[in-house]
PDB file of N, CA and C in Angstrom:
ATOM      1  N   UNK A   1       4.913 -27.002  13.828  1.00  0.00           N
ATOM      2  CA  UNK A   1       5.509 -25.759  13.369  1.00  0.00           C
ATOM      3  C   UNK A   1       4.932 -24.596  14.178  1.00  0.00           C
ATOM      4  N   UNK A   2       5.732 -23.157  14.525  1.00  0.00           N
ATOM      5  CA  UNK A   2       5.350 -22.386  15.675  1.00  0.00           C
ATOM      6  C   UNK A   2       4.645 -21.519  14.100  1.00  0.00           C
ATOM      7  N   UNK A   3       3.685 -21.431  15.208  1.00  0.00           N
ATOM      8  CA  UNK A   3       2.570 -20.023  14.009  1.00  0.00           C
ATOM      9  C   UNK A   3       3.168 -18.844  14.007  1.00  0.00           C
ATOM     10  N   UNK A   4       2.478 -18.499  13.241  1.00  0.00           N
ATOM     11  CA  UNK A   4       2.649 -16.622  12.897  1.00  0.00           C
ATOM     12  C   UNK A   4       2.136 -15.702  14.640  1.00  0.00           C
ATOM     13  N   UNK A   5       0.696 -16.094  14.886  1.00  0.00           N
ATOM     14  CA  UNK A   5       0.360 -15.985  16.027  1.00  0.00           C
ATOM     15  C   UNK A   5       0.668 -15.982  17.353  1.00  0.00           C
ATOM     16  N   UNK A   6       1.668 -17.411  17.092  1.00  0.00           N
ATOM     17  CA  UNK A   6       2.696 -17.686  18.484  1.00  0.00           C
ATOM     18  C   UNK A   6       4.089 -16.665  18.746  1.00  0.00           C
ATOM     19  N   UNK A   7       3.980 -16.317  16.993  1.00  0.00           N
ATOM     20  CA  UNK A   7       5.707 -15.416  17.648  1.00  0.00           C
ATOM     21  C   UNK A   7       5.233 -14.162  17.672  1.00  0.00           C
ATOM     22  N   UNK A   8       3.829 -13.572  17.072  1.00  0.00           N
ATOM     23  CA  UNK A   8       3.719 -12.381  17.478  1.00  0.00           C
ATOM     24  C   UNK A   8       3.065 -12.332  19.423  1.00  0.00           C
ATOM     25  N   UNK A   9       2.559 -13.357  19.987  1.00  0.00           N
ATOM     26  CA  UNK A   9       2.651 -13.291  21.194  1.00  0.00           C
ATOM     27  C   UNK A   9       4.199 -13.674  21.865  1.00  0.00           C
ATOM     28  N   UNK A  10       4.875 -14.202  21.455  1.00  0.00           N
ATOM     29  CA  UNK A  10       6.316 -14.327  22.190  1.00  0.00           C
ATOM     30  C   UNK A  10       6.987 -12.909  22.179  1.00  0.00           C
ATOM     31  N   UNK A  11       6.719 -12.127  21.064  1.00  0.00           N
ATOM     32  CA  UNK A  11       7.244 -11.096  20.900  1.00  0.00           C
ATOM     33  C   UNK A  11       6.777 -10.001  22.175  1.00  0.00           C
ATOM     34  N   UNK A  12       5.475 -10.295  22.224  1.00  0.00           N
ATOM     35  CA  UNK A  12       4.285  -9.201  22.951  1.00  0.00           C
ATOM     36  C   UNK A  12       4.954  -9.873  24.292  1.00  0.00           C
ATOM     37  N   UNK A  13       5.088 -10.947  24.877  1.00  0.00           N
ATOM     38  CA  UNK A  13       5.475 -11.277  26.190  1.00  0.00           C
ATOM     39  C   UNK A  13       7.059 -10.941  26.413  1.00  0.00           C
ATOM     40  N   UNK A  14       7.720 -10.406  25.424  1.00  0.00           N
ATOM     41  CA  UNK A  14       9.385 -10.142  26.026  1.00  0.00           C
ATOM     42  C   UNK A  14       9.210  -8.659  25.858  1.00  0.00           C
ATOM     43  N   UNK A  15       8.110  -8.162  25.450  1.00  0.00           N
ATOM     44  CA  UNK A  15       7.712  -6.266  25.639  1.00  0.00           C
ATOM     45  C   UNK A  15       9.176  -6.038  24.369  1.00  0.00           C
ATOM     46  N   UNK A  16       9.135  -6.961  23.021  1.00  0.00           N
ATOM     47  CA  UNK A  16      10.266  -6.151  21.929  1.00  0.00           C
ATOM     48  C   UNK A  16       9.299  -5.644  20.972  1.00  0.00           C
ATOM     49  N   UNK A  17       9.725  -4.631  20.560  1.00  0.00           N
ATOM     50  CA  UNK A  17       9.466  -4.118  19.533  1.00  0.00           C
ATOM     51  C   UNK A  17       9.742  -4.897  18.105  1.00  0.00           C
ATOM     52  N   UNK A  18       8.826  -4.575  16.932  1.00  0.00           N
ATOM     53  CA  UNK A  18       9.337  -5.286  15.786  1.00  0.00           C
ATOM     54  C   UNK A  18      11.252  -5.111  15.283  1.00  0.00           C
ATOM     55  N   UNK A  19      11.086  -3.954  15.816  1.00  0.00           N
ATOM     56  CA  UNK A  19      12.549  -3.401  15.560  1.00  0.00           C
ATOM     57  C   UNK A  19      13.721  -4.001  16.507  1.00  0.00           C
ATOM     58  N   UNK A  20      13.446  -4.545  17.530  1.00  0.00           N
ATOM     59  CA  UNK A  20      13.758  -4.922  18.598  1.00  0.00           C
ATOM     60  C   UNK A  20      14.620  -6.511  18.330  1.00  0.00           C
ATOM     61  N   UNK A  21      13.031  -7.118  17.981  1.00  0.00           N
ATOM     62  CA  UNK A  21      13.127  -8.671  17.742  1.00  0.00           C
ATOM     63  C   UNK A  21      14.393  -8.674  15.986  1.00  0.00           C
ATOM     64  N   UNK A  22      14.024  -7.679  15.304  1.00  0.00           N
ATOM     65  CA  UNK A  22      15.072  -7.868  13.873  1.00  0.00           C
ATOM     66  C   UNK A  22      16.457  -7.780  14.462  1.00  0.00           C
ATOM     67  N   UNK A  23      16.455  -6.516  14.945  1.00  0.00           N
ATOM     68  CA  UNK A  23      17.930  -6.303  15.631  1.00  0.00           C
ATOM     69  C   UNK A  23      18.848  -7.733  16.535  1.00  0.00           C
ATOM     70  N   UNK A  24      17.813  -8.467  17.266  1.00  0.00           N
ATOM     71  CA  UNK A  24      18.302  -9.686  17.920  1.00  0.00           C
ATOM     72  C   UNK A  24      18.403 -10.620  16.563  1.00  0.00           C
ATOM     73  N   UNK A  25      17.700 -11.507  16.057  1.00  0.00           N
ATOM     74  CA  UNK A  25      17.504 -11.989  15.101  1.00  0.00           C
ATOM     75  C   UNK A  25      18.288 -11.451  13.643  1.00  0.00           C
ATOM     76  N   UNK A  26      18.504 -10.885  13.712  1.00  0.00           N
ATOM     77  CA  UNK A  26      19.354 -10.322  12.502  1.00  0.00           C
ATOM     78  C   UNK A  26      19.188 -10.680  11.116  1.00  0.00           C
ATOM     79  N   UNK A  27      17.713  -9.931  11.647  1.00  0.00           N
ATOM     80  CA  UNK A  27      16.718  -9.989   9.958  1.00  0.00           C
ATOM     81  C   UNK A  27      16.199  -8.461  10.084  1.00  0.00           C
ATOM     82  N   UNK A  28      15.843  -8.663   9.112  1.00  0.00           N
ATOM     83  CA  UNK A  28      15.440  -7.160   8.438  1.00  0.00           C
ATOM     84  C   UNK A  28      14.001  -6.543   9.263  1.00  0.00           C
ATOM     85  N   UNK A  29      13.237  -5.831   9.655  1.00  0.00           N
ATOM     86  CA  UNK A  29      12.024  -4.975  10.146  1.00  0.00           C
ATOM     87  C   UNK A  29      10.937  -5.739   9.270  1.00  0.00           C
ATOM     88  N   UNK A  30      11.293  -5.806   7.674  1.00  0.00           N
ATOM     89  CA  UNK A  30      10.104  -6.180   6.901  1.00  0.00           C
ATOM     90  C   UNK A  30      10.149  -7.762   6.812  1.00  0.00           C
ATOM     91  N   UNK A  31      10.836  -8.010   7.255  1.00  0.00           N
ATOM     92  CA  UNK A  31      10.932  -9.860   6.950  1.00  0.00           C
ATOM     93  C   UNK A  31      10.499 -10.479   8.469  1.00  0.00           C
ATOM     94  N   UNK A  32      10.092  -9.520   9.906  1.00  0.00           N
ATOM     95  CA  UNK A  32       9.854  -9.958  10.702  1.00  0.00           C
ATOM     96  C   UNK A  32       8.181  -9.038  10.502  1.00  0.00           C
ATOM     97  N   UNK A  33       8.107  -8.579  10.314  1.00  0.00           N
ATOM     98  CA  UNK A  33       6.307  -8.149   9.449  1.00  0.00           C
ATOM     99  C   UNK A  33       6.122  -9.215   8.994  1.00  0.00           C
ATOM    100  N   UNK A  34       6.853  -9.943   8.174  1.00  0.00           N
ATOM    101  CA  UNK A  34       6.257 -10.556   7.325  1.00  0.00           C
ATOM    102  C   UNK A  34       5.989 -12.149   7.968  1.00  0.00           C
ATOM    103  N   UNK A  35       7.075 -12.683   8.773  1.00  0.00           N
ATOM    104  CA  UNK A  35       6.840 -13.445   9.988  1.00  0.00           C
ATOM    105  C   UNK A  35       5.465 -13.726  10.364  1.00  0.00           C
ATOM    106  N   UNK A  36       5.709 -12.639  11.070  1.00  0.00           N
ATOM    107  CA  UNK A  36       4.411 -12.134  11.792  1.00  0.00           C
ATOM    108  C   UNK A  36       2.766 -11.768  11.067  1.00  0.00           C
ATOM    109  N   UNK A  37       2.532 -11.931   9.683  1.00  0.00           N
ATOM    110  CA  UNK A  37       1.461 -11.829   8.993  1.00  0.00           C
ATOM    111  C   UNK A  37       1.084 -13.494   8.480  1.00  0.00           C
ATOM    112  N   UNK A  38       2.379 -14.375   8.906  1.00  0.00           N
ATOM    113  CA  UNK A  38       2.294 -15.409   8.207  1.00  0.00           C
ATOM    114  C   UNK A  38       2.666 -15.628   6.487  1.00  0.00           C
ATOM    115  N   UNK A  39       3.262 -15.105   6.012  1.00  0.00           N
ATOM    116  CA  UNK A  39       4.101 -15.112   4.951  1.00  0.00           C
ATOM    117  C   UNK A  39       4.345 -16.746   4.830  1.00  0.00           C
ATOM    118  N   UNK A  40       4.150 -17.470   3.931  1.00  0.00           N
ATOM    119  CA  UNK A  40       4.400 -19.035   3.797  1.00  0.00           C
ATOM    120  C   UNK A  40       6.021 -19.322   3.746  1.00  0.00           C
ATOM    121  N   UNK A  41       6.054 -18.310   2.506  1.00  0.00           N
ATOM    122  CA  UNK A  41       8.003 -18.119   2.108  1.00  0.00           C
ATOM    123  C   UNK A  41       8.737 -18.315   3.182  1.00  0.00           C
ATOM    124  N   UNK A  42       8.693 -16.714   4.270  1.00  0.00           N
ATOM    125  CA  UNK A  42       9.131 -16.203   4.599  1.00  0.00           C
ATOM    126  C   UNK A  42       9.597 -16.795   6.226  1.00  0.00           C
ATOM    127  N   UNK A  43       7.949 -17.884   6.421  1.00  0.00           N
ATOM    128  CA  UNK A  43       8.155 -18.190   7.737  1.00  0.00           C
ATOM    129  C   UNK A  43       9.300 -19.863   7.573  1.00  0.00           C
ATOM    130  N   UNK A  44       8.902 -20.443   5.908  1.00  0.00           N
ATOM    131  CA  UNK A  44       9.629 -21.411   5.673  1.00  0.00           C
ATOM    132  C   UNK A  44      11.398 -21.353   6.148  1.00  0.00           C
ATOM    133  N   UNK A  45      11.777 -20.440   5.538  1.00  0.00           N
ATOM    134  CA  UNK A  45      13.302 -20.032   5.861  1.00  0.00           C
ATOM    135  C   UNK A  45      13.504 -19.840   6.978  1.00  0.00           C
ATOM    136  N   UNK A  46      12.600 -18.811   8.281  1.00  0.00           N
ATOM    137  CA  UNK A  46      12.861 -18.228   8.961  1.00  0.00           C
ATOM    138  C   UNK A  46      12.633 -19.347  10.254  1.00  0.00           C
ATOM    139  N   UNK A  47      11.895 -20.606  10.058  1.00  0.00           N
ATOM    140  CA  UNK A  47      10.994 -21.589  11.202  1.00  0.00           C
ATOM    141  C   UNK A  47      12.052 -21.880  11.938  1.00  0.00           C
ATOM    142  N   UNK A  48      13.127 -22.362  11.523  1.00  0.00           N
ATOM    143  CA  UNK A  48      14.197 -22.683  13.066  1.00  0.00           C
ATOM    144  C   UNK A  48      14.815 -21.302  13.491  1.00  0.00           C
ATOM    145  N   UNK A  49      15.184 -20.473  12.488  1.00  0.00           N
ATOM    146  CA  UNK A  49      15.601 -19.647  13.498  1.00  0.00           C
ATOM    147  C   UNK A  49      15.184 -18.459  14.680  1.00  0.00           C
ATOM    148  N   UNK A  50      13.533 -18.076  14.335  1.00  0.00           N
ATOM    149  CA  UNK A  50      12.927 -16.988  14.780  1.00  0.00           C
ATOM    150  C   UNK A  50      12.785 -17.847  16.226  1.00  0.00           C
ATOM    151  N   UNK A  51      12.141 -18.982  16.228  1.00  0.00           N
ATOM    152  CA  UNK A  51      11.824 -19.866  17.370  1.00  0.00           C
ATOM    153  C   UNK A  51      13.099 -19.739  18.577  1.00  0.00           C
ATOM    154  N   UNK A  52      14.159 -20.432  17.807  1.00  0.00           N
ATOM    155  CA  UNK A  52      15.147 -20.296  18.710  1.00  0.00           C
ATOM    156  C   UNK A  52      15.677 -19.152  19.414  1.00  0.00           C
ATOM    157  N   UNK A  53      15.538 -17.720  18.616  1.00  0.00           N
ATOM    158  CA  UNK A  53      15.766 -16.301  18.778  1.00  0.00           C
ATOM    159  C   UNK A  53      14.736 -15.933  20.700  1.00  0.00           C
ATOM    160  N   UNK A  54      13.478 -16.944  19.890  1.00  0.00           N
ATOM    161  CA  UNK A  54      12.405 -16.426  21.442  1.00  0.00           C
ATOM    162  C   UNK A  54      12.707 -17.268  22.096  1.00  0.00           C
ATOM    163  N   UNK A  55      13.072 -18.342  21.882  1.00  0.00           N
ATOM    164  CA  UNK A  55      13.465 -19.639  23.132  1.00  0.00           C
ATOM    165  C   UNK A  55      14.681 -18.920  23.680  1.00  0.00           C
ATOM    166  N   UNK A  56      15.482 -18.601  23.497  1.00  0.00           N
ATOM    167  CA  UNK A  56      17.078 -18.149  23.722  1.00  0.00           C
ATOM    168  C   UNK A  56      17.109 -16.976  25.023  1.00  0.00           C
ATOM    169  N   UNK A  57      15.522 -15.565  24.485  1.00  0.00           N
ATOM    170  CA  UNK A  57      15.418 -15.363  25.308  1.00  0.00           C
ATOM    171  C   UNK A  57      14.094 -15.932  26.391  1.00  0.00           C
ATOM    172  N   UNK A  58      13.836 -17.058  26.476  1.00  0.00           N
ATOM    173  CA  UNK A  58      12.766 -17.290  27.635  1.00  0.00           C
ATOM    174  C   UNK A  58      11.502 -17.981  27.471  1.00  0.00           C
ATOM    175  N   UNK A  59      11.405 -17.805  26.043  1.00  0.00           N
ATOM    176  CA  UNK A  59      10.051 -18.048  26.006  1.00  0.00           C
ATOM    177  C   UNK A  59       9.702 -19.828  25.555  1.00  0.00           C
ATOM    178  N   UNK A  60       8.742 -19.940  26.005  1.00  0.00           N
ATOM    179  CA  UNK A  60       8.516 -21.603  25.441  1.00  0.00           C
ATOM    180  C   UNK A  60       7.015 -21.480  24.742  1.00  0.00           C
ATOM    181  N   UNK A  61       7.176 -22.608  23.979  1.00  0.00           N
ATOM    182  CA  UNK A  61       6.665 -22.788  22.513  1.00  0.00           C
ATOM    183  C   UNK A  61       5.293 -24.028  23.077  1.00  0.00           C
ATOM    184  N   UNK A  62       4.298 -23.969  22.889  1.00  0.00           N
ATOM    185  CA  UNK A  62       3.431 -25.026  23.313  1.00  0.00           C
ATOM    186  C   UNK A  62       3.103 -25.295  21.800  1.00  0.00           C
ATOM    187  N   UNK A  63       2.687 -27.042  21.371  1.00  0.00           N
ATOM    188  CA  UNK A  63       2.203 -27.328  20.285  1.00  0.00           C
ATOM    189  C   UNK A  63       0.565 -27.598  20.258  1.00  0.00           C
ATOM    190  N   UNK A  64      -0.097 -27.409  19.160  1.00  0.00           N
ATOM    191  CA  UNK A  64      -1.469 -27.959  19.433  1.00  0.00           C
ATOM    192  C   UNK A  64      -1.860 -29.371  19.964  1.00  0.00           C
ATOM    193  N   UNK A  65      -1.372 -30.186  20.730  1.00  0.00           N
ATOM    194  CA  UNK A  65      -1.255 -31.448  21.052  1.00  0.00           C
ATOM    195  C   UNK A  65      -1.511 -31.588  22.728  1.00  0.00           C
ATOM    196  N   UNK A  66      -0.425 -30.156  22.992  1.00  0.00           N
ATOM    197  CA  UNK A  66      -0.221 -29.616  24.123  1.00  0.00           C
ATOM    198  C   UNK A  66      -1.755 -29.515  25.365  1.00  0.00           C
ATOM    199  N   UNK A  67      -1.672 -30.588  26.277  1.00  0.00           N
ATOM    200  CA  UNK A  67      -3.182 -30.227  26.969  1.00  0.00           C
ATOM    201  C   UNK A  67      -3.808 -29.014  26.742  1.00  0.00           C
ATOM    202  N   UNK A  68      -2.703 -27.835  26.938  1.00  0.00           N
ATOM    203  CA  UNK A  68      -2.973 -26.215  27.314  1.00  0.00           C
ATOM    204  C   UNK A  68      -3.306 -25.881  25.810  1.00  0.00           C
ATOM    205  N   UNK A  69      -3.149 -26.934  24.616  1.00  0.00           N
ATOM    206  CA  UNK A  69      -3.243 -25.777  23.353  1.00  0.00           C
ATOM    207  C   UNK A  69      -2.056 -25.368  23.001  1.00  0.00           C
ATOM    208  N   UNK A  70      -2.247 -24.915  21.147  1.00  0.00           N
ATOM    209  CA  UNK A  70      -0.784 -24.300  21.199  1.00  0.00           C
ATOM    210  C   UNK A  70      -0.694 -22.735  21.387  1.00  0.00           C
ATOM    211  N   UNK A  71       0.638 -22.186  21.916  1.00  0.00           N
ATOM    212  CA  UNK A  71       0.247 -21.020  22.505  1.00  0.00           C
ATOM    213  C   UNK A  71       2.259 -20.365  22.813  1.00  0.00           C
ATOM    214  N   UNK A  72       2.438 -19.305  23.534  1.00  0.00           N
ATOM    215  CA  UNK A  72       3.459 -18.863  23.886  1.00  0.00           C
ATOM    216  C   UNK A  72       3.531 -18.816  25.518  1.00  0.00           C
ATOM    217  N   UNK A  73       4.826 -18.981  26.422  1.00  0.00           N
ATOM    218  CA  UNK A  73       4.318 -18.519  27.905  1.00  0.00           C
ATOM    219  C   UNK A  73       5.797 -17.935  27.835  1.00  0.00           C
ATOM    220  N   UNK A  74       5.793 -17.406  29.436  1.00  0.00           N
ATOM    221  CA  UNK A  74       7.122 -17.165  29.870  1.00  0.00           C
ATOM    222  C   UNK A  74       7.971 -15.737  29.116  1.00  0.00           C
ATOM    223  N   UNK A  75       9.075 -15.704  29.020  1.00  0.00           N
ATOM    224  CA  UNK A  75       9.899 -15.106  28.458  1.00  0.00           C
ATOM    225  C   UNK A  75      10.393 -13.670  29.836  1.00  0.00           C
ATOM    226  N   UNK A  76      11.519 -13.401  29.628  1.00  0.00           N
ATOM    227  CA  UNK A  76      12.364 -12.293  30.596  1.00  0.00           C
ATOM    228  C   UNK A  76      12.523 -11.117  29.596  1.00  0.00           C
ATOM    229  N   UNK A  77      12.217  -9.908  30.529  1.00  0.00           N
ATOM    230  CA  UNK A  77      12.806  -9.118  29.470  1.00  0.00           C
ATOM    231  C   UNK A  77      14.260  -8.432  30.075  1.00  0.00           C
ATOM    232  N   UNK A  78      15.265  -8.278  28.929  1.00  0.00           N
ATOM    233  CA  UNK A  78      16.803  -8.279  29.283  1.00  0.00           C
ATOM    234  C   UNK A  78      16.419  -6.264  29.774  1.00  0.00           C
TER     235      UNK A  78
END
């Protein structure tokens, strides 16, 4: 499962704003706060789609398994 940690660095590597990433994602400002604090609820509902939102634009997802660790790389900014 991608952490709270991983999408607030996917976020930080495509240079979006919280406001930025809701507007793509088409969730609310406070429900991507809440993402991003690790919310249990919030990340439950949200786990396939926030991922795919940062994969879609660029970014790839490493798991803890991953030689490198789990972590965020990559991403373009539009």
């Amino acid at each position: 499962m991608i952490t709270a940690e991983q999408i607030r660095a996917a976020r930080g590597l495509l240079s979006w704003t919280q406001h930025d990433f809701a507007d793509r994602a088409l969730l609310s400002v406070n429900t991507i706060r809440c993402i991003e604090k690790g919310s249990a609820d919030t990340l439950v509902r949200s786990a396939s789609q926030v991922p795919a939102d940062l994969e879609a634009a660029g970014v790839e997802f490493s798991m803890r398994g991953d030689p490198w660790g789990a972590g965020a790389q990559g991403g373009t900014v539009d």
